[in-house]
C-alpha atoms as a PDB file:
ATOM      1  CA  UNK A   1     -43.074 187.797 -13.447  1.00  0.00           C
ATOM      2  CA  UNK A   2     -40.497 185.414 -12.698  1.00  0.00           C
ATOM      3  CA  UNK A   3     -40.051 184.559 -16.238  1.00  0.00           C
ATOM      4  CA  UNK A   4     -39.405 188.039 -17.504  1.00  0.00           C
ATOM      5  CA  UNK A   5     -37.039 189.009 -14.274  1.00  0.00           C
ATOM      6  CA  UNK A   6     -34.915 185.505 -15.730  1.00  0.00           C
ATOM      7  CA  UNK A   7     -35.099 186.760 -19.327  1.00  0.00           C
ATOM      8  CA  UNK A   8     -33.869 190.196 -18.803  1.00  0.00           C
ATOM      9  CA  UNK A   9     -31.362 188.459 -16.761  1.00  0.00           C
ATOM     10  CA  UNK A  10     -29.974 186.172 -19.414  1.00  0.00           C
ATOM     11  CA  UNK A  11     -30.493 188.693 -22.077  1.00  0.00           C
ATOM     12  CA  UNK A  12     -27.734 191.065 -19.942  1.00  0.00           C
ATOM     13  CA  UNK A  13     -25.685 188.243 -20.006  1.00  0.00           C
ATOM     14  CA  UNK A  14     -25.498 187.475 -23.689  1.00  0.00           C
ATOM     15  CA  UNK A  15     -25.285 191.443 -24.132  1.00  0.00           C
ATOM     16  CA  UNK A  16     -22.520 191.813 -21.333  1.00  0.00           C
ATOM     17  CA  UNK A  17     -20.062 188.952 -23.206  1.00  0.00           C
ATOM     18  CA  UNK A  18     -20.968 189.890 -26.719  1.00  0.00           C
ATOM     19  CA  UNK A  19     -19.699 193.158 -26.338  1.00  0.00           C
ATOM     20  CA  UNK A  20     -16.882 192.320 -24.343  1.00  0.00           C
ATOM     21  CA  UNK A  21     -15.839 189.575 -27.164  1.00  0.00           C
ATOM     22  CA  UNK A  22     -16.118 192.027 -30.080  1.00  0.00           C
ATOM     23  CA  UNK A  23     -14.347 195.164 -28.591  1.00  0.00           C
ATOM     24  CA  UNK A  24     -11.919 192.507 -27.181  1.00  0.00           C
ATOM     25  CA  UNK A  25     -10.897 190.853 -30.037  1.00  0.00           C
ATOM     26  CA  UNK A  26     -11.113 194.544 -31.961  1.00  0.00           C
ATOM     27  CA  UNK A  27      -7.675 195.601 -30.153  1.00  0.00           C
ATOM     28  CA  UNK A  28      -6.092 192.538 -31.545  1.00  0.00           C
ATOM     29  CA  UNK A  29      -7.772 192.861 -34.969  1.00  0.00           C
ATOM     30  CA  UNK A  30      -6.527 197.052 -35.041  1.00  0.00           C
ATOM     31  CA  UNK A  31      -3.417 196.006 -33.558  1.00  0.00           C
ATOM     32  CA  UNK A  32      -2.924 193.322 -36.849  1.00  0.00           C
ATOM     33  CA  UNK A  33      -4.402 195.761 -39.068  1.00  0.00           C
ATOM     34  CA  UNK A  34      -1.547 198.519 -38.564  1.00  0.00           C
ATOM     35  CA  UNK A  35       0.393 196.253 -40.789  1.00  0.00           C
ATOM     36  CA  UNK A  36      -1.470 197.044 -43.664  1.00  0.00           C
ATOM     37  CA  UNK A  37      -3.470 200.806 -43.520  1.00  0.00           C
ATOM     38  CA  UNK A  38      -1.360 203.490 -41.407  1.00  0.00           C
ATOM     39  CA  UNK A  39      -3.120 204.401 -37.952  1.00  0.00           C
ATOM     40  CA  UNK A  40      -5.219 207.914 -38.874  1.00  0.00           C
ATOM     41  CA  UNK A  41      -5.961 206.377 -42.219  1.00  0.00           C
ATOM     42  CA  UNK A  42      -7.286 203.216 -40.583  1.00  0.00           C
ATOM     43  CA  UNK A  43      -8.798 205.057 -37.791  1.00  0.00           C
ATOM     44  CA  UNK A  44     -10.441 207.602 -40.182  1.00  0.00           C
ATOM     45  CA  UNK A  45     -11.675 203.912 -42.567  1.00  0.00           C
ATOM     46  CA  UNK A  46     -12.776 202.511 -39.296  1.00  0.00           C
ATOM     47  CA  UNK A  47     -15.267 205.466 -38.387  1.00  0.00           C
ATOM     48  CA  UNK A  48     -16.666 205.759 -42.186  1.00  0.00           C
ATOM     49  CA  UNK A  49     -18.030 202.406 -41.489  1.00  0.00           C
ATOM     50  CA  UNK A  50     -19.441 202.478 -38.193  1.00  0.00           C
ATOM     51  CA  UNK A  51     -20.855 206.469 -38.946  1.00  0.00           C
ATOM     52  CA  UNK A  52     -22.414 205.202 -41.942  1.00  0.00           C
ATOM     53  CA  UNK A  53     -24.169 201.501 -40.280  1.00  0.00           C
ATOM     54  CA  UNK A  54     -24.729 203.391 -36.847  1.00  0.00           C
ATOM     55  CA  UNK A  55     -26.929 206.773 -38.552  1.00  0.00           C
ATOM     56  CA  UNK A  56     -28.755 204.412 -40.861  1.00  0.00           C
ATOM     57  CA  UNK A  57     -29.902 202.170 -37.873  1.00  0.00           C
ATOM     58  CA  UNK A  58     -30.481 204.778 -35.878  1.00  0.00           C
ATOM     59  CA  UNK A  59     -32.725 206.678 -38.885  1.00  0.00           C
ATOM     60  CA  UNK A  60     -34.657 203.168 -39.589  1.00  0.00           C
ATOM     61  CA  UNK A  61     -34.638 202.189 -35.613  1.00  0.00           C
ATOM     62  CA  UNK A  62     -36.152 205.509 -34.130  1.00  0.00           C
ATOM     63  CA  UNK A  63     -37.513 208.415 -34.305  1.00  0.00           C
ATOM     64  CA  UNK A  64     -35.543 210.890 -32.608  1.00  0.00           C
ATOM     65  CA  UNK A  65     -32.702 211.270 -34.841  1.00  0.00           C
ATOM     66  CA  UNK A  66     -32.171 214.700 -35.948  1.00  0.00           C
ATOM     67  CA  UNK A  67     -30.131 217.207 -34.327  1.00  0.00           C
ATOM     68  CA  UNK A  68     -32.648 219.702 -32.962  1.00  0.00           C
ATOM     69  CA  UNK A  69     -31.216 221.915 -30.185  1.00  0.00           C
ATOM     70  CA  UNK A  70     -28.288 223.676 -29.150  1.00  0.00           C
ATOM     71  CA  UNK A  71     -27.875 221.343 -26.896  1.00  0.00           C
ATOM     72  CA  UNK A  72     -27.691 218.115 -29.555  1.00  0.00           C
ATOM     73  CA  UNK A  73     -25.158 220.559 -31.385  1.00  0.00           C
ATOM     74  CA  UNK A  74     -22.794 220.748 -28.318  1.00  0.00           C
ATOM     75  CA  UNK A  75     -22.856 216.988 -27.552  1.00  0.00           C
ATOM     76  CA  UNK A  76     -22.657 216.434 -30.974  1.00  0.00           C
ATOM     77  CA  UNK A  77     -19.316 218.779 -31.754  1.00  0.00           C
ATOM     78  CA  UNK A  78     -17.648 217.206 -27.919  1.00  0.00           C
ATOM     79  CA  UNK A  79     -18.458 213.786 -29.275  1.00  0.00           C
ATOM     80  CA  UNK A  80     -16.949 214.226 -32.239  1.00  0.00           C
ATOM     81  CA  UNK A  81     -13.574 215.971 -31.291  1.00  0.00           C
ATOM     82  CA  UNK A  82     -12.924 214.183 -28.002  1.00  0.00           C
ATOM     83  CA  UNK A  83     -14.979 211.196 -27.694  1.00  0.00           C
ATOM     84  CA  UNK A  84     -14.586 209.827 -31.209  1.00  0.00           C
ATOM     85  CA  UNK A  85     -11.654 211.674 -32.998  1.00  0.00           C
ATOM     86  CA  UNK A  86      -9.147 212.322 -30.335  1.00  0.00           C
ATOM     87  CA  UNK A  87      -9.307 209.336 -28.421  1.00  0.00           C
ATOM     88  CA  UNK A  88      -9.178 207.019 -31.670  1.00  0.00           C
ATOM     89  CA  UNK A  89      -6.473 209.254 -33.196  1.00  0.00           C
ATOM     90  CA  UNK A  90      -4.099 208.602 -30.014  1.00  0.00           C
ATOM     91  CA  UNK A  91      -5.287 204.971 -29.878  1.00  0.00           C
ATOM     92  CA  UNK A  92      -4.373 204.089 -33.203  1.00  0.00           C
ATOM     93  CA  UNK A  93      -0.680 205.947 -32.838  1.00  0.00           C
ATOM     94  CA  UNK A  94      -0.325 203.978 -29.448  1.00  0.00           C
ATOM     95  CA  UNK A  95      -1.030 200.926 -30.544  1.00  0.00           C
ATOM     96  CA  UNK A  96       2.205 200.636 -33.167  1.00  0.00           C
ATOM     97  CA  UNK A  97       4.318 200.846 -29.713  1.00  0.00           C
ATOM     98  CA  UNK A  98       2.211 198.680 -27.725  1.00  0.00           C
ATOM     99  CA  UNK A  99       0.414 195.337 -27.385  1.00  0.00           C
ATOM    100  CA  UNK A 100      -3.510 194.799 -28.002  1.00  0.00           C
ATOM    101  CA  UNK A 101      -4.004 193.149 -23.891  1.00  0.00           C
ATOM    102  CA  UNK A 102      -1.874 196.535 -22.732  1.00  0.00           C
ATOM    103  CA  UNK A 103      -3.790 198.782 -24.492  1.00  0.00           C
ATOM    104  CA  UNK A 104      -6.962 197.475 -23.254  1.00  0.00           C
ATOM    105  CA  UNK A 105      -5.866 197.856 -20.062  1.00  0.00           C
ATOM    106  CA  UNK A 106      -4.995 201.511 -20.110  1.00  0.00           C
ATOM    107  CA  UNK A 107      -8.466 201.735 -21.752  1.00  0.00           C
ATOM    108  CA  UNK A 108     -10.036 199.975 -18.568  1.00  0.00           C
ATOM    109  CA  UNK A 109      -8.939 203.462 -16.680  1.00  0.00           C
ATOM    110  CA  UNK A 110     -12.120 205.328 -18.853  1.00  0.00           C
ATOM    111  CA  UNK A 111     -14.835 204.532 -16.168  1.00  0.00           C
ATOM    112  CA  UNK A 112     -13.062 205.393 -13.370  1.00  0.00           C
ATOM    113  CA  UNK A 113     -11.150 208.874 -15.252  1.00  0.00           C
ATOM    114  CA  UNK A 114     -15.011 209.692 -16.477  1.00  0.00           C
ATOM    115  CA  UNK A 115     -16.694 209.569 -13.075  1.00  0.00           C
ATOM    116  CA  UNK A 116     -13.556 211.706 -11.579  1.00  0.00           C
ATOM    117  CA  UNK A 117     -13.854 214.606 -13.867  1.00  0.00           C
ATOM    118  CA  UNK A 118     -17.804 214.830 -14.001  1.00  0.00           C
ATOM    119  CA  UNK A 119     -17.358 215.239 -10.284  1.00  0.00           C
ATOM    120  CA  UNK A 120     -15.211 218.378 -10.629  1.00  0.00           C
ATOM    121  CA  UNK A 121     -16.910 219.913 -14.204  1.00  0.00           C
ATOM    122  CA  UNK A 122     -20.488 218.740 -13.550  1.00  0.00           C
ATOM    123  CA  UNK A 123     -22.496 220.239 -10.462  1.00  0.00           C
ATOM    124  CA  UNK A 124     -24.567 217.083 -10.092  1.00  0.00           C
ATOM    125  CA  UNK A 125     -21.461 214.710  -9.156  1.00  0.00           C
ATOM    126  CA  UNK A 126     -19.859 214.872  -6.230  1.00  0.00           C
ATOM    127  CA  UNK A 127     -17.228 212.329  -5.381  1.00  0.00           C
ATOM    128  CA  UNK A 128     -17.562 210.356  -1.575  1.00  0.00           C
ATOM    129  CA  UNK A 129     -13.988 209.807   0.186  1.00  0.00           C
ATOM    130  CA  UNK A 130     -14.259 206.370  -0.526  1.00  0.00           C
ATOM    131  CA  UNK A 131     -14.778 208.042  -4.239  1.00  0.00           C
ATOM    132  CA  UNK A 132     -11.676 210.006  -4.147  1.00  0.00           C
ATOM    133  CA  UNK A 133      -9.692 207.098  -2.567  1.00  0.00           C
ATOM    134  CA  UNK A 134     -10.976 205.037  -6.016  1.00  0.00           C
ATOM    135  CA  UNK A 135      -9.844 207.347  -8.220  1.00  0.00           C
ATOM    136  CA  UNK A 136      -6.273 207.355  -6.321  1.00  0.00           C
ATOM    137  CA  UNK A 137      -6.293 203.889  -6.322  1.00  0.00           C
ATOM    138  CA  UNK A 138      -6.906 203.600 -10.211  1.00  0.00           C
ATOM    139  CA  UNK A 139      -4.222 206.002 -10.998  1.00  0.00           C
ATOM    140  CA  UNK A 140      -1.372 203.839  -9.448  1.00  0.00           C
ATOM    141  CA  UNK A 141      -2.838 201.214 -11.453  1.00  0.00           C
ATOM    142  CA  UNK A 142      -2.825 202.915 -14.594  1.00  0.00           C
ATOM    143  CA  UNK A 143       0.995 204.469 -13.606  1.00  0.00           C
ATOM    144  CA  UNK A 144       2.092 201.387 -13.069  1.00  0.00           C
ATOM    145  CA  UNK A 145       1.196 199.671 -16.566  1.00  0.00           C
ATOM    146  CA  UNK A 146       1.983 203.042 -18.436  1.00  0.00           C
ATOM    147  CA  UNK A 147       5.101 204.677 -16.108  1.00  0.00           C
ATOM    148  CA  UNK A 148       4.399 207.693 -17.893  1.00  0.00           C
ATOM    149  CA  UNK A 149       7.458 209.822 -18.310  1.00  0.00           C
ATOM    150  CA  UNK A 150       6.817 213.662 -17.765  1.00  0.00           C
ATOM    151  CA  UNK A 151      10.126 214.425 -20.300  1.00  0.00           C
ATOM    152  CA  UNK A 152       8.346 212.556 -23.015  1.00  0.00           C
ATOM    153  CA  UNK A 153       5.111 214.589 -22.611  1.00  0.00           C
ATOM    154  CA  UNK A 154       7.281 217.659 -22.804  1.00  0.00           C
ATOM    155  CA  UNK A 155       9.354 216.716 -25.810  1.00  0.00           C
ATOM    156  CA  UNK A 156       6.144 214.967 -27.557  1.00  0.00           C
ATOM    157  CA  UNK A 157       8.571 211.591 -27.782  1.00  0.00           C
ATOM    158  CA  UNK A 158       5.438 209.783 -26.228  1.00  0.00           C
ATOM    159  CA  UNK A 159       5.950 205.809 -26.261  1.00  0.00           C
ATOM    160  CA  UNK A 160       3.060 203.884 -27.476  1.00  0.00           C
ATOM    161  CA  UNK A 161       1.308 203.435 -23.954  1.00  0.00           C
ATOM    162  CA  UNK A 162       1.371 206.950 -23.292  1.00  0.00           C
ATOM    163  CA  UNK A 163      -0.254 207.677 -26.568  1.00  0.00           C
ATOM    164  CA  UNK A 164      -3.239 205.043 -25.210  1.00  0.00           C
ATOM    165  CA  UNK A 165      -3.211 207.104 -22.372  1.00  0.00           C
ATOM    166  CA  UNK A 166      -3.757 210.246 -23.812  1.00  0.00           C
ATOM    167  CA  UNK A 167      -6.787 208.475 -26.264  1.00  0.00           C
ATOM    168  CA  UNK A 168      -8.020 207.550 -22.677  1.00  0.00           C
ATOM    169  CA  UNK A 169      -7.774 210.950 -21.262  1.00  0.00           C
ATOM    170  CA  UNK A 170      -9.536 212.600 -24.065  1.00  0.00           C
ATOM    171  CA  UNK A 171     -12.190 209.832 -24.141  1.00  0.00           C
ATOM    172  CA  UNK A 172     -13.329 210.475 -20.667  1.00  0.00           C
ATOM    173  CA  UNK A 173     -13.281 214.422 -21.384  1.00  0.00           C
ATOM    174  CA  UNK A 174     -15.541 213.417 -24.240  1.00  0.00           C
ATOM    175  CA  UNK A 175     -18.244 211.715 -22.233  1.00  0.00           C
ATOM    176  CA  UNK A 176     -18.049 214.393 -19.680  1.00  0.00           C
ATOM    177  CA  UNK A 177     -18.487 216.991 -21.875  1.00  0.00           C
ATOM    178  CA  UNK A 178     -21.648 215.276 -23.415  1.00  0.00           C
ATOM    179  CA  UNK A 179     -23.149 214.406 -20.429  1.00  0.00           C
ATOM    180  CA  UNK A 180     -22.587 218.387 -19.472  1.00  0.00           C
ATOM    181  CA  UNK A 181     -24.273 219.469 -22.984  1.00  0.00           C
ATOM    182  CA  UNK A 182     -27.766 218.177 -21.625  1.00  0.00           C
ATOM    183  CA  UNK A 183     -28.208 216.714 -24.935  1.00  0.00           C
ATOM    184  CA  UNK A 184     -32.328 215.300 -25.756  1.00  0.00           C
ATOM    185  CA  UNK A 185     -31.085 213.293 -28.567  1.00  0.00           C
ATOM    186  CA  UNK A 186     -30.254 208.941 -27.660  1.00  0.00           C
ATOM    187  CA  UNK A 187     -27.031 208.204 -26.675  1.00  0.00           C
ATOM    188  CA  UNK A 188     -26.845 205.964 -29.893  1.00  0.00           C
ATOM    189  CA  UNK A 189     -27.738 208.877 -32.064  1.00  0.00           C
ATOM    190  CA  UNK A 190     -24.842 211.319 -30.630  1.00  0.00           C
ATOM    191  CA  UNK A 191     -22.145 208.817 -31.453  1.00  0.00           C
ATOM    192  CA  UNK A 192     -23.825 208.694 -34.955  1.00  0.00           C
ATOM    193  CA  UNK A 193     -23.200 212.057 -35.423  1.00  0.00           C
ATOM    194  CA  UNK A 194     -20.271 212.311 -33.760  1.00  0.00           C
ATOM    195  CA  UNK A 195     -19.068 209.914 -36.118  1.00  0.00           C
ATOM    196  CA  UNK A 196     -19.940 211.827 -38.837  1.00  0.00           C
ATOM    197  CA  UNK A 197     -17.947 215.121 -37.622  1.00  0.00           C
ATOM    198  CA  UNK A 198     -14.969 213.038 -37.067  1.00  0.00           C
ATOM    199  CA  UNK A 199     -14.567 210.813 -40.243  1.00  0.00           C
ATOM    200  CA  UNK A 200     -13.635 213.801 -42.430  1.00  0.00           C
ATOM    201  CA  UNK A 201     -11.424 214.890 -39.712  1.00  0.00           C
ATOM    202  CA  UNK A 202      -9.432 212.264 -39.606  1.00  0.00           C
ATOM    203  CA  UNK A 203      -8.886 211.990 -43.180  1.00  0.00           C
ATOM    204  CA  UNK A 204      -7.861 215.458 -43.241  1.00  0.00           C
ATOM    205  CA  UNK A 205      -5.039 214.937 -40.283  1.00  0.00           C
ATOM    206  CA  UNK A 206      -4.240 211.633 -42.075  1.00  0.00           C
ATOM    207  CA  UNK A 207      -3.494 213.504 -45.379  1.00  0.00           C
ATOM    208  CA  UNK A 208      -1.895 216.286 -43.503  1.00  0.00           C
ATOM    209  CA  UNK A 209       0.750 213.812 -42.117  1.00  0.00           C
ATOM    210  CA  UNK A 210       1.472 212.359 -45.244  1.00  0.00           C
ATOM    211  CA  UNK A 211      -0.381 209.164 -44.753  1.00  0.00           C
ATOM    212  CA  UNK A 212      -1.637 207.773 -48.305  1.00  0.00           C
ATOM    213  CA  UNK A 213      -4.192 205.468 -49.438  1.00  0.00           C
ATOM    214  CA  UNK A 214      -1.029 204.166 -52.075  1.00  0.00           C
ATOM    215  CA  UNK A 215       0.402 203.033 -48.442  1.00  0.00           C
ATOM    216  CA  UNK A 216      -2.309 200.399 -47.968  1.00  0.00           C
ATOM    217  CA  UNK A 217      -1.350 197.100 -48.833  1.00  0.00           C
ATOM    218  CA  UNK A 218      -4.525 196.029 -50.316  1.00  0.00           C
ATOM    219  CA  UNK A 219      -4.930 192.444 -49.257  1.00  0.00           C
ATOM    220  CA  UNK A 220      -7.834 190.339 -48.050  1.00  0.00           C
ATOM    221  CA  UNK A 221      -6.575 190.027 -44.613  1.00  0.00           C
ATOM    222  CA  UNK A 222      -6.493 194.178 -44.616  1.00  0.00           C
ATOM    223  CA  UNK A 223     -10.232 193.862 -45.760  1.00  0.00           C
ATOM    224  CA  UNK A 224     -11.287 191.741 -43.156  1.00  0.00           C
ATOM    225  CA  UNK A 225      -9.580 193.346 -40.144  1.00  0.00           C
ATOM    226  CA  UNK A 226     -11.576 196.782 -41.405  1.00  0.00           C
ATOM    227  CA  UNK A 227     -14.627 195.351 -41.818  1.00  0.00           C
ATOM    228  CA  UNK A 228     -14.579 193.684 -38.327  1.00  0.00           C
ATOM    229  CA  UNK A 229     -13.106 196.859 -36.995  1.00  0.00           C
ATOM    230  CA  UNK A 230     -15.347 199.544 -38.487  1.00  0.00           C
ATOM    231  CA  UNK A 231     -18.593 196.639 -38.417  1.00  0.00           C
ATOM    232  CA  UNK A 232     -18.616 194.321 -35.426  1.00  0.00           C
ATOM    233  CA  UNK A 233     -16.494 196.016 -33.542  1.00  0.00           C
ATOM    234  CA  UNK A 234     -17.634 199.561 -33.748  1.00  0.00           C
ATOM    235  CA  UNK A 235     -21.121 199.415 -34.760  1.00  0.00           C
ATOM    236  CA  UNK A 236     -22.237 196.257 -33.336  1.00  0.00           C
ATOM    237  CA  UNK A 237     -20.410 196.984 -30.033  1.00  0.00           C
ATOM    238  CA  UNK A 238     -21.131 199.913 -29.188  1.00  0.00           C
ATOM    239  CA  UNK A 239     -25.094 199.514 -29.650  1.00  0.00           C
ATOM    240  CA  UNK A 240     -24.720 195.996 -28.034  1.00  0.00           C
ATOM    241  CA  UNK A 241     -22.972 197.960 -24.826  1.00  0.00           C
ATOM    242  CA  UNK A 242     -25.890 201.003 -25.138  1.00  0.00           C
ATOM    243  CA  UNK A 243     -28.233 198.468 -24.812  1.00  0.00           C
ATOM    244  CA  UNK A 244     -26.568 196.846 -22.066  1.00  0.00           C
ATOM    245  CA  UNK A 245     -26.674 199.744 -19.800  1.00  0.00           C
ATOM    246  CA  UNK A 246     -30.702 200.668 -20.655  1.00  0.00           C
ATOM    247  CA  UNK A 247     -30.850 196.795 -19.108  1.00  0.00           C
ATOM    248  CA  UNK A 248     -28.778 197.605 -16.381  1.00  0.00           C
ATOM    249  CA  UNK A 249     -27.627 200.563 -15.409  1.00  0.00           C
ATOM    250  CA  UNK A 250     -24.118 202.905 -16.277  1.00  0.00           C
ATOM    251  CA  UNK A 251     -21.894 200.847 -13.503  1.00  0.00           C
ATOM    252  CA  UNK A 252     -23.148 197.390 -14.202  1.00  0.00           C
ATOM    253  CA  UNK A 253     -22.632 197.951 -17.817  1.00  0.00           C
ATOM    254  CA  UNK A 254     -19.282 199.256 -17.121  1.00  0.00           C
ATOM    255  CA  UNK A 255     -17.771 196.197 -15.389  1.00  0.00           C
ATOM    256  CA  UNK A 256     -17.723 194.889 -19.130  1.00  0.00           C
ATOM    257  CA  UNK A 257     -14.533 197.433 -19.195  1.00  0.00           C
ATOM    258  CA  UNK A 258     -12.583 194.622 -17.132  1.00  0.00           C
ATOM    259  CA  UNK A 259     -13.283 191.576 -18.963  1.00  0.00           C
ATOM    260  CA  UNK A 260     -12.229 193.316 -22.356  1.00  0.00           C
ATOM    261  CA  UNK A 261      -8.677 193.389 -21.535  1.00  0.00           C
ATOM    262  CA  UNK A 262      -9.019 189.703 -20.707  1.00  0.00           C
ATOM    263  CA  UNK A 263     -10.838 188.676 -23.913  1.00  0.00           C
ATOM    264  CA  UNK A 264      -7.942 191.245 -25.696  1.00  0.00           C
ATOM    265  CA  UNK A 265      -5.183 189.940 -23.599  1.00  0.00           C
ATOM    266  CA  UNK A 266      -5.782 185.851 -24.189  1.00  0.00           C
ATOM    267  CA  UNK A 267      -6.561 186.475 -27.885  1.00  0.00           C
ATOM    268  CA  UNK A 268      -3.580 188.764 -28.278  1.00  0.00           C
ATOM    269  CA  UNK A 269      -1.423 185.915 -27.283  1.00  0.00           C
ATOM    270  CA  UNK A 270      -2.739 183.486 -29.309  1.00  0.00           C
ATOM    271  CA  UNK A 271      -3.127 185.009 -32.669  1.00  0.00           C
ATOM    272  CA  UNK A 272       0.537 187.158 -31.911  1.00  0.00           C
ATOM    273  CA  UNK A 273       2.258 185.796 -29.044  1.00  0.00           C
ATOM    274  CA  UNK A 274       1.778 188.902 -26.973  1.00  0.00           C
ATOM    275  CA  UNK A 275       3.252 188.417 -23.643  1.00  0.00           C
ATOM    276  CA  UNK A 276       1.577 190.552 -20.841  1.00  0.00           C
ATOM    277  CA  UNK A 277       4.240 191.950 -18.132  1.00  0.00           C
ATOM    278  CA  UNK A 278       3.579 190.972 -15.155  1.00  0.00           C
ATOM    279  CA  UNK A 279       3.344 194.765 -14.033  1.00  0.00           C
ATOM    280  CA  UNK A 280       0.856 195.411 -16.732  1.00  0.00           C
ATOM    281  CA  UNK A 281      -1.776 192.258 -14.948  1.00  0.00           C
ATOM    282  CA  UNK A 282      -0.989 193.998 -11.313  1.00  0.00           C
ATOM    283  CA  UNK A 283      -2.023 197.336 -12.284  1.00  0.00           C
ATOM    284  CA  UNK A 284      -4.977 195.595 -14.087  1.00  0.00           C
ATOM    285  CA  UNK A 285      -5.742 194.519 -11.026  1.00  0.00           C
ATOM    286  CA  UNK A 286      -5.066 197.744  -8.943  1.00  0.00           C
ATOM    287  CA  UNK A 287      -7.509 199.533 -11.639  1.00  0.00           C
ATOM    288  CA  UNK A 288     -10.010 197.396 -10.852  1.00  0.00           C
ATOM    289  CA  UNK A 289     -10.149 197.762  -7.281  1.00  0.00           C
ATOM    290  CA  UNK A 290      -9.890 201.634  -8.013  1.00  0.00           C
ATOM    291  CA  UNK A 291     -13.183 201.054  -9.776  1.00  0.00           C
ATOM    292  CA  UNK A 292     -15.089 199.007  -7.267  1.00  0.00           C
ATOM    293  CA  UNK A 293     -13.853 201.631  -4.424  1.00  0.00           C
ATOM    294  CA  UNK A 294     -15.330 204.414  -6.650  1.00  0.00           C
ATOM    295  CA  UNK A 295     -18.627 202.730  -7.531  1.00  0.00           C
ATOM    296  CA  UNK A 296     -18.818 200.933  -3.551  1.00  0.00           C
ATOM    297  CA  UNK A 297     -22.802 201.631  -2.632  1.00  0.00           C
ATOM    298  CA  UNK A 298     -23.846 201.113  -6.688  1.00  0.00           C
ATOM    299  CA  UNK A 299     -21.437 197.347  -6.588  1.00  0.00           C
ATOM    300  CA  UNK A 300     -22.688 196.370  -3.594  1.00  0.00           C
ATOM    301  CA  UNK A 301     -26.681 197.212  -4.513  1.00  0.00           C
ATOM    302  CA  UNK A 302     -26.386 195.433  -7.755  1.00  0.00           C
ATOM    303  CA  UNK A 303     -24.434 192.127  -6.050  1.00  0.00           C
ATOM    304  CA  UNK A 304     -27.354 192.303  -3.576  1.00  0.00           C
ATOM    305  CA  UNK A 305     -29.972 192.348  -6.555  1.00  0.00           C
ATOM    306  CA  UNK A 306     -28.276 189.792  -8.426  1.00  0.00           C
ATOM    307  CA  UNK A 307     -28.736 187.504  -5.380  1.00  0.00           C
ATOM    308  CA  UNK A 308     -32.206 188.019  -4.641  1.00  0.00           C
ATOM    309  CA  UNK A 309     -33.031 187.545  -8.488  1.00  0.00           C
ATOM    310  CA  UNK A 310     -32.789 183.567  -8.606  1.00  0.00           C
ATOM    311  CA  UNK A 311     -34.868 183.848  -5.018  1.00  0.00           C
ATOM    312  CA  UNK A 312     -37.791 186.032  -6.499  1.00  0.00           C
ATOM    313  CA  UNK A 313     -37.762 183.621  -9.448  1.00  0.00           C
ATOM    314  CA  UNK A 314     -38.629 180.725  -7.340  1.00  0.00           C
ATOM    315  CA  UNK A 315     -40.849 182.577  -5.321  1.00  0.00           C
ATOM    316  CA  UNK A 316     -43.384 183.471  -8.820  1.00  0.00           C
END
C-alpha cells in the first residue's frame, strides 16, 4: 500500500514539472516564433497540430470520443470560441508587445479569474469571504503587472499585456462555460474538438487580416518552434496537465500555473535577455497569494496530506 501511495506520489511529481517545463518554455518558443509566421497564422498552425495529435490519441486511447449530446455540442462550440480560439488569438497578438515571463504571468490570473466567475454563472459555486478577498487580492496583482488603461480598451489601442489579458479573460469564460454545458464527453476529448472548431477559424480571421502564408519565412528554426509549439507544448502538455489533475485534484494541479511563469521567465532571459520588471515579479507574487486565499481549506487539506504521505509510507 505504501508502495503505490509513493508511486502515485512521484508519478505527480514528474507530471507536475513536465508540464510546467513544456508550457514554460512554449511562451519563449511562441514568443521567438513571431519572428517568422505572423500571430493568427501561427496560432491557427499551432492548433492544426495539436487538434490533429490530440483527436487521434484520444480515438486510439478511449472509447468515449464522439460527440453524442447536446450537451458535448455546447462544451464543444464554448471550447472552441473562448477556450481555444479567443484566448490564443489575443495571446498570440499580445505577445509581439510583451515578454514570454510577463505573459505567463498574466496567464497565472486563469485559476483564480475561472473559480470567480463559476461562482457567479454556475449555481454550484459559491465563493467564501476569504474567496472573495482572493479574487481581490489577485486582481491587484494582475493590475499591477498589466496597468490596464481603460482609454486603450475604448479606442482598441490595447498594448501587448492587455491583449494577454483579454486571452486570459476569455480563457476563464471558456472553462466556465464548459463546465456549465454538463458535458459527458473527457475533458481531453472536448479540447480535441474544440480544437477542431477553432483551427479553421483562425485561418479564416488570419486571411481576413491580411496575414499570408508568403509572410512566413520558411526556415528550420520556424519549423522547430511550430513543431514544439503545436507538439510538446500543446498536445503533450495539456494531456500531461489532464492527467495531473485525475492524480490530484483541480487545485493541486493548478499550482503548476505558478511555476510556469518561472520556468518561462528564467528561460526567457536566457535564450532573449528578457528582463522581468520588478513590478511584474511583485504582482506575481500578489497573484499568488490571491490564489492560495481563494483555494484556503483545499491548500491547507492537500499540505496536510502531503505530510502524512511519507508517515503512512513508513507505517506499511
Amino acid at each position: 500500500m505504501g508502495g503505490e501511495r509513493t508511486a502515485t506520489l512521484n508519478r505527480a511529481r514528474l507530471l507536475f514539472l513536465v508540464t510546467a517545463v513544456l508550457i514554460g518554455l512554449g511562451f519563449v518558443a511562441m514568443k521567438v516564433g513571431l519572428s517568422y509566421i505572423p500571430p493568427l497564422l501561427f496560432a491557427a498552425f499551432r492548433i492544426d497540430i495539436a487538434a490533429m495529435l490530440l483527436l487521434a490519441y484520444v480515438i486510439l486511447r478511449t472509447g468515449d470520443w464522439r460527440p453524442r449530446t447536446r450537451q458535448d455540442v455546447i462544451a464543444i462550440l464554448a471550447g472552441g470560441v473562448f477556450f481555444t480560439f479567443g484566448s490564443l488569438a489575443f495571446l498570440f497578438i499580445g505577445l509581439q508587445g510583451t515578454t514570454s515571463g510577463v505573459a505567463a504571468i498574466i496567464y497565472s490570473l486563469d485559476p483564480v479569474l475561472t473559480i470567480a466567475l463559476a461562482s457567479f454563472l454556475l449555481a454550484d459555486e459559491r465563493l467564501s469571504l476569504l474567496g472573495l478577498l482572493g479574487v481581490l487580492v489577485a486582481l491587484v496583482g494582475v493590475g499591477i503587472v498589466v496597468q490596464p488603461n481603460p482609454s486603450h480598451f475604448v479606442s482598441g489601442n490595447l498594448l501587448g499585456e492587455e491583449y494577454v489579458l483579454l486571452g486570459v479573460v476569455t480563457l476563464a469564460i471558456g472553462g466556465v462555460l464548459i463546465r456549465w454545458s454538463n458535458h459527458e464527453l473527457g475533458e481531453l476529448a472536448v479540447t480535441a474538438w474544440s480544437m477542431v472548431v477553432a483551427a479553421p477559424a483562425m485561418h479564416v480571421v488570419s486571411v481576413g487580416v491580411g496575414e499570408s502564408i508568403a509572410s512566413v519565412e520558411p526556415t528550420l528554426t520556424a519549423l522547430i518552434i511550430l513543431l514544439y509549439v503545436g507538439v510538446f507544448m500543446t498536445a503533450v502538455g495539456y494531456s500531461t496537465y489532464f492527467m495531473l489533475i485525475e492524480d490530484v485534484g483541480a487545485v493541486r494541479a493548478s499550482f503548476v500555473q505558478y511555476l510556469i511563469p518561472v520556468v518561462a521567465s528564467v528561460t526567457g532571459w536566457l535564450v532573449l535577455s528578457e528582463r522581468l520588471p520588478p513590478e511584474a515579479l511583485f504582482g506575481y507574487l500578489v497573484i499568488f497569494v490571491g490564489f492560495l486565499l481563494l483555494n484556503f481549506e483545499a491548500v491547507k487539506t492537500a499540505i496536510g496530506r502531503v505530510r502524512r504521505t511519507p508517515e503512512s509510507a513508513e507505517t506499511q
